[in-house]
N, C-alpha and C. Protein backbone atom coordinates (compact mmCIF):
# COMPACT_ATOMS: atom_id res chain seq x y z
N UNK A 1 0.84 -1.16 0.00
CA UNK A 1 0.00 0.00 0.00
C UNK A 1 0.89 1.23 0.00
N UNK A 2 0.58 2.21 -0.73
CA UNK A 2 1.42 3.24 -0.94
C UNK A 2 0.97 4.37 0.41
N UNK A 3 2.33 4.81 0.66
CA UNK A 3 2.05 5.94 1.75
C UNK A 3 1.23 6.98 1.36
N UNK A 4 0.37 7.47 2.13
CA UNK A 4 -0.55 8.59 1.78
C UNK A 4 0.33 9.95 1.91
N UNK A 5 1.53 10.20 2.78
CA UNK A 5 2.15 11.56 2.47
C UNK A 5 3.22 11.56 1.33
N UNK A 6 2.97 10.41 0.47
CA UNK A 6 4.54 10.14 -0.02
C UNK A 6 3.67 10.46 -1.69
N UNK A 7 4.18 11.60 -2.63
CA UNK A 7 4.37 11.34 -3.57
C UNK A 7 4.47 10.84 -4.92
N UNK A 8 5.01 10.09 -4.30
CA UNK A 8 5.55 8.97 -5.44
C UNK A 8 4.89 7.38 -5.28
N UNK A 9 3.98 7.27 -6.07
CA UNK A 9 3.16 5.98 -6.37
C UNK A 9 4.05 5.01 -6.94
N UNK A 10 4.60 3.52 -6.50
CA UNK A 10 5.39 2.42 -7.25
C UNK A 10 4.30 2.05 -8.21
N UNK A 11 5.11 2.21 -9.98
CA UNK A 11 4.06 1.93 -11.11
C UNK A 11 3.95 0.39 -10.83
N UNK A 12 4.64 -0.71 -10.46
CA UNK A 12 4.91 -2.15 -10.45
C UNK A 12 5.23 -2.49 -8.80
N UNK A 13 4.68 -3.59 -8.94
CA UNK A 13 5.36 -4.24 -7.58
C UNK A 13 5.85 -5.81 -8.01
N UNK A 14 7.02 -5.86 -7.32
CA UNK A 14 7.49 -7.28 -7.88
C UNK A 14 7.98 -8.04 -6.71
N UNK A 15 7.59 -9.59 -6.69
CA UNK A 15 7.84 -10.38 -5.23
C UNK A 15 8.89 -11.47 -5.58
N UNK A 16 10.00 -11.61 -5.06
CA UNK A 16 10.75 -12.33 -5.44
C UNK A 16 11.15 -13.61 -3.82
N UNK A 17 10.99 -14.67 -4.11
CA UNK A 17 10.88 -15.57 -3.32
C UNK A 17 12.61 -16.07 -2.90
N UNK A 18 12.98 -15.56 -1.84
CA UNK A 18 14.29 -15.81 -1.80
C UNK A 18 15.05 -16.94 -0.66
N UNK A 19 16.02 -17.33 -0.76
CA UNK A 19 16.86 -18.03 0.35
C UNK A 19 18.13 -18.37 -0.16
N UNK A 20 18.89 -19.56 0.94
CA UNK A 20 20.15 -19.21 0.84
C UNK A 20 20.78 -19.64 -0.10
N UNK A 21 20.11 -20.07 -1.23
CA UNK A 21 20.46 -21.05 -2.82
C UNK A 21 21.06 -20.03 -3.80
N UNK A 22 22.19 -20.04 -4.56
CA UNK A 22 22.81 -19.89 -5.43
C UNK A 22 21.50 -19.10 -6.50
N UNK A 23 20.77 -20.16 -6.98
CA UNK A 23 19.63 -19.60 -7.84
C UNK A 23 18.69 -18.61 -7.27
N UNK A 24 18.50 -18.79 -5.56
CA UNK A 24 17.86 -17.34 -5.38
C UNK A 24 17.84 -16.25 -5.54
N UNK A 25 19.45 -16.25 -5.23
CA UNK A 25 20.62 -15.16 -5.58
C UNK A 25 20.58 -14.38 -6.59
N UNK A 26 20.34 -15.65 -8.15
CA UNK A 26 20.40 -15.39 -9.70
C UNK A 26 18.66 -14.69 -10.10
N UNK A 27 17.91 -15.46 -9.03
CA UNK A 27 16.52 -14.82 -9.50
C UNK A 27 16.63 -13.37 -9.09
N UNK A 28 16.80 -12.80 -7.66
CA UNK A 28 16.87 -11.58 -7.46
C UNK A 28 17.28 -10.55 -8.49
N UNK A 29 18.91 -11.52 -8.81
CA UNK A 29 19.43 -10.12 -9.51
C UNK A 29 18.96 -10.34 -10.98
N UNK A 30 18.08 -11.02 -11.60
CA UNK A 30 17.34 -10.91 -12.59
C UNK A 30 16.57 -10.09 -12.52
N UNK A 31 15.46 -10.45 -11.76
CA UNK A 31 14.75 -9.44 -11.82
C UNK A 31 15.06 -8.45 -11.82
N UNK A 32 16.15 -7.90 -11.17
CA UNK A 32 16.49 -6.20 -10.52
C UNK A 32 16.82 -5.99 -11.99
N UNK A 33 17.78 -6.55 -12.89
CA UNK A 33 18.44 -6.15 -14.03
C UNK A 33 17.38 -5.84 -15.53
N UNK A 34 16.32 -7.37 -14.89
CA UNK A 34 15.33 -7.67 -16.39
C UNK A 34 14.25 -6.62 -16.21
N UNK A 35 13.71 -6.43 -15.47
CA UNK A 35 12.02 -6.31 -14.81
C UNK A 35 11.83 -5.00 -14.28
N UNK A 36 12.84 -5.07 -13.26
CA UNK A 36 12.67 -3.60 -12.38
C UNK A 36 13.27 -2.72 -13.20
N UNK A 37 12.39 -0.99 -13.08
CA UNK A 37 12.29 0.11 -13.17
C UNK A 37 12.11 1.04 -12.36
N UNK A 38 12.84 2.07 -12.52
CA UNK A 38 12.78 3.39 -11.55
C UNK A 38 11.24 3.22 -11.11
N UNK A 39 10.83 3.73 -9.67
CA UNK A 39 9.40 3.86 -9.11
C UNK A 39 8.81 2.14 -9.20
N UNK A 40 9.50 1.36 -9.31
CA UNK A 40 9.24 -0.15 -8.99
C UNK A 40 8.96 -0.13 -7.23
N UNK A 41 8.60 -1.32 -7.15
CA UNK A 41 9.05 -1.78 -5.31
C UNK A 41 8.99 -3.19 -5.47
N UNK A 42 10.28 -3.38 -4.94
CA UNK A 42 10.22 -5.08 -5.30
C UNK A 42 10.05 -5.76 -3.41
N UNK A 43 9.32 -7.05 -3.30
CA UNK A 43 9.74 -7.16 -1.84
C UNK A 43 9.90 -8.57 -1.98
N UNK A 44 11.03 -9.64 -1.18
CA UNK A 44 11.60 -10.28 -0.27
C UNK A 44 11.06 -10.81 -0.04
N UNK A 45 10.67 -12.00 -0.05
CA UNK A 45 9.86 -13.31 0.82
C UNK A 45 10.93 -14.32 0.63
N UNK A 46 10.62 -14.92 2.21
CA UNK A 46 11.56 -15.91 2.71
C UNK A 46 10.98 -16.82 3.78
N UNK A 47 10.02 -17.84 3.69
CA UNK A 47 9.44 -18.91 4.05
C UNK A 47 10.33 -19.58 4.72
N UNK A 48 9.50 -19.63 6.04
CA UNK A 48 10.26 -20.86 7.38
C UNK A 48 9.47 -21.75 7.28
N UNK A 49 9.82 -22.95 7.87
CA UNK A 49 8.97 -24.07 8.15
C UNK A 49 7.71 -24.09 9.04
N UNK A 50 7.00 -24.52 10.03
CA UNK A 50 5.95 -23.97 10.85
C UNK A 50 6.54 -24.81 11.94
N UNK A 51 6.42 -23.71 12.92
CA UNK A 51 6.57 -24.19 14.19
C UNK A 51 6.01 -25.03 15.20
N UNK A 52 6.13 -26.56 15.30
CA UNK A 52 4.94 -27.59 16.22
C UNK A 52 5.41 -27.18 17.42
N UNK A 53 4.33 -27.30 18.20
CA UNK A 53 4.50 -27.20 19.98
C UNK A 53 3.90 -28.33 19.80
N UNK A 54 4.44 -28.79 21.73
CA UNK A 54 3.46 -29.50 22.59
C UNK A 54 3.49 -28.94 23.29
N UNK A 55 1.98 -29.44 24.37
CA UNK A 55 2.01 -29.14 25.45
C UNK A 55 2.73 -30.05 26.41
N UNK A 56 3.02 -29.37 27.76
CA UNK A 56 4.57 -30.11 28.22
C UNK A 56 3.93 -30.21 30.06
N UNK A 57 2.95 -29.49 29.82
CA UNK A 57 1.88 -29.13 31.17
C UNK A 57 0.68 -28.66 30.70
N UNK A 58 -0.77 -28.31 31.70
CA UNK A 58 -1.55 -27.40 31.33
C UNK A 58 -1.21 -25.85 31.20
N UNK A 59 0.04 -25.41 31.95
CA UNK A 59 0.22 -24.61 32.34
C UNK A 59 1.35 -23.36 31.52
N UNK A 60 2.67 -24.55 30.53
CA UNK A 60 3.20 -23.99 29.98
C UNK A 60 3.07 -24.92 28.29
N UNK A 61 3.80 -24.48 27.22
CA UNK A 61 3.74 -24.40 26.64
C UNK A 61 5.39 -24.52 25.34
N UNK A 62 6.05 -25.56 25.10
CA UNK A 62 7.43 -25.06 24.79
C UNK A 62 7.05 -25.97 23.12
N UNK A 63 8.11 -25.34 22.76
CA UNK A 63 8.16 -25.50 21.38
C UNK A 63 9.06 -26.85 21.16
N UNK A 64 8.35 -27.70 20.26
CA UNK A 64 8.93 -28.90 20.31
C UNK A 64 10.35 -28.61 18.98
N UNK A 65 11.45 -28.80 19.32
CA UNK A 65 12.93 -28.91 18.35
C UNK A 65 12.65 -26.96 18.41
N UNK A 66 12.83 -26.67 19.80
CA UNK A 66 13.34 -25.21 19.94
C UNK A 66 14.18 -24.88 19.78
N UNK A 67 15.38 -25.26 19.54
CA UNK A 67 16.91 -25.24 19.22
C UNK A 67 16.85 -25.43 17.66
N UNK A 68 16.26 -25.80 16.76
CA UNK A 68 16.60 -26.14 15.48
C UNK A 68 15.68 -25.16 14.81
N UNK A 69 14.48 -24.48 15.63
CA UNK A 69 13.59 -23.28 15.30
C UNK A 69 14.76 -22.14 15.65
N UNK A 70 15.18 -21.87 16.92
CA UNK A 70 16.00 -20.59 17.21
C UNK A 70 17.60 -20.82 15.81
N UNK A 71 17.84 -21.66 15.54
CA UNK A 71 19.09 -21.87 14.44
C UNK A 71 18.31 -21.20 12.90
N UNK A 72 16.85 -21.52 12.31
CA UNK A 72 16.44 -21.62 11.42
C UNK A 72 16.02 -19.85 11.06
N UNK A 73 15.98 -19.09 12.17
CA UNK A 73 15.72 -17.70 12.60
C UNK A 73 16.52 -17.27 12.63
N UNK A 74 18.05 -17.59 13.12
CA UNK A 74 19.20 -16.86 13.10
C UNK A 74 19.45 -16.69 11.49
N UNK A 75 19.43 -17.58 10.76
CA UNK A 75 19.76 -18.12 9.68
C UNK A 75 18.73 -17.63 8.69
N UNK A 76 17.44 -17.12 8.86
CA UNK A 76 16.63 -16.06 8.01
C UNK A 76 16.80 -15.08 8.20
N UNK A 77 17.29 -14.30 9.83
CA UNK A 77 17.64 -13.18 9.86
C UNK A 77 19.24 -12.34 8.61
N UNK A 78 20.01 -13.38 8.85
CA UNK A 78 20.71 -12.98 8.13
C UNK A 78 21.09 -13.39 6.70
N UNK A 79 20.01 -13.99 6.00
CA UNK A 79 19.62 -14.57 4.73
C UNK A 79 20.25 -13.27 3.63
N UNK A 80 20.06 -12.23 3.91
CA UNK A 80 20.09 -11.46 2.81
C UNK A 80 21.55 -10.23 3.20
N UNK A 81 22.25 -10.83 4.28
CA UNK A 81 22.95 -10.00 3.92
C UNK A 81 24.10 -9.81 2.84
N UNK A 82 24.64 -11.18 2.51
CA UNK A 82 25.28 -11.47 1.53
C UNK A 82 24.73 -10.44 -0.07
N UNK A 83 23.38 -10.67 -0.11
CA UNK A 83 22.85 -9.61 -0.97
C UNK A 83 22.67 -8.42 -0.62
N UNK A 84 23.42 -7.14 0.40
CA UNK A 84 23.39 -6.25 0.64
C UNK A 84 23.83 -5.38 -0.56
N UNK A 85 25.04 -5.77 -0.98
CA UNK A 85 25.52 -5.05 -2.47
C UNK A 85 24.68 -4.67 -3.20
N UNK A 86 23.66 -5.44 -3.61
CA UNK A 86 22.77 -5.72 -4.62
C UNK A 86 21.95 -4.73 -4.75
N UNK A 87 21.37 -4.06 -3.33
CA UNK A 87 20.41 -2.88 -3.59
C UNK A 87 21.16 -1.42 -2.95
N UNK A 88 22.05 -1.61 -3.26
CA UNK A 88 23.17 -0.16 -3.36
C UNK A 88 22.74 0.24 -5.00
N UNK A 89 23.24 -1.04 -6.07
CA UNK A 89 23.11 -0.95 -7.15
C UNK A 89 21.65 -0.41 -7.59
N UNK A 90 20.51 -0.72 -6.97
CA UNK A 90 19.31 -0.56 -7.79
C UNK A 90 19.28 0.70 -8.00
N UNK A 91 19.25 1.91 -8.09
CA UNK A 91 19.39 3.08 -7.81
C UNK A 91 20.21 3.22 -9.72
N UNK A 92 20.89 2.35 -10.64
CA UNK A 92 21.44 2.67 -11.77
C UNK A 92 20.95 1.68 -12.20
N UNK A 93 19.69 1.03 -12.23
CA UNK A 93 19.22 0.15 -12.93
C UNK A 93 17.97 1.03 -14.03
């Protein structure tokens, strides 16, 4: 949704499905090179697995393979920094 004090309306919006694969990498910077245009907005999706609980009491509640959920989060958080370069560049596309 475009900001109501802002201006500038994005003519396109483009969703590019990303992670830590070689080809994600290649789709991004396709698109940015093929597709995207000045006043574009492209956004980032990056799909986790779903999180199972059990219950462990009535009372609490813990996440079953909480250690392999808190690893899988570290590891989306920093999914894209390797592609930080990438949108310095958009700006001469």
């Amino acid at each position: 949704m475009a900001d109501q004090g802002s201006s500038h309306t994005p003519t396109r919006t483009w969703v590019v499905p990303v992670d830590d694969s070689p080809a994600s990498q290649r789709a991004l910077i396709w698109t940015l090179e093929t597709l995207f245009k000045e006043g574009d907005m492209v956004h980032l999706v990056h799909v986790t697995p779903e999180v199972e609980f059990e219950v462990m009491s009535p009372f609490s509640i813990y996440p079953a393979g909480g250690e392999e959920h808190a690893k899988q989060v570290a590891k989306a958080r920093t999914l894209l920094s390797p592609l930080a370069g990438l949108f310095s560049t958009v700006a001469s596309y």
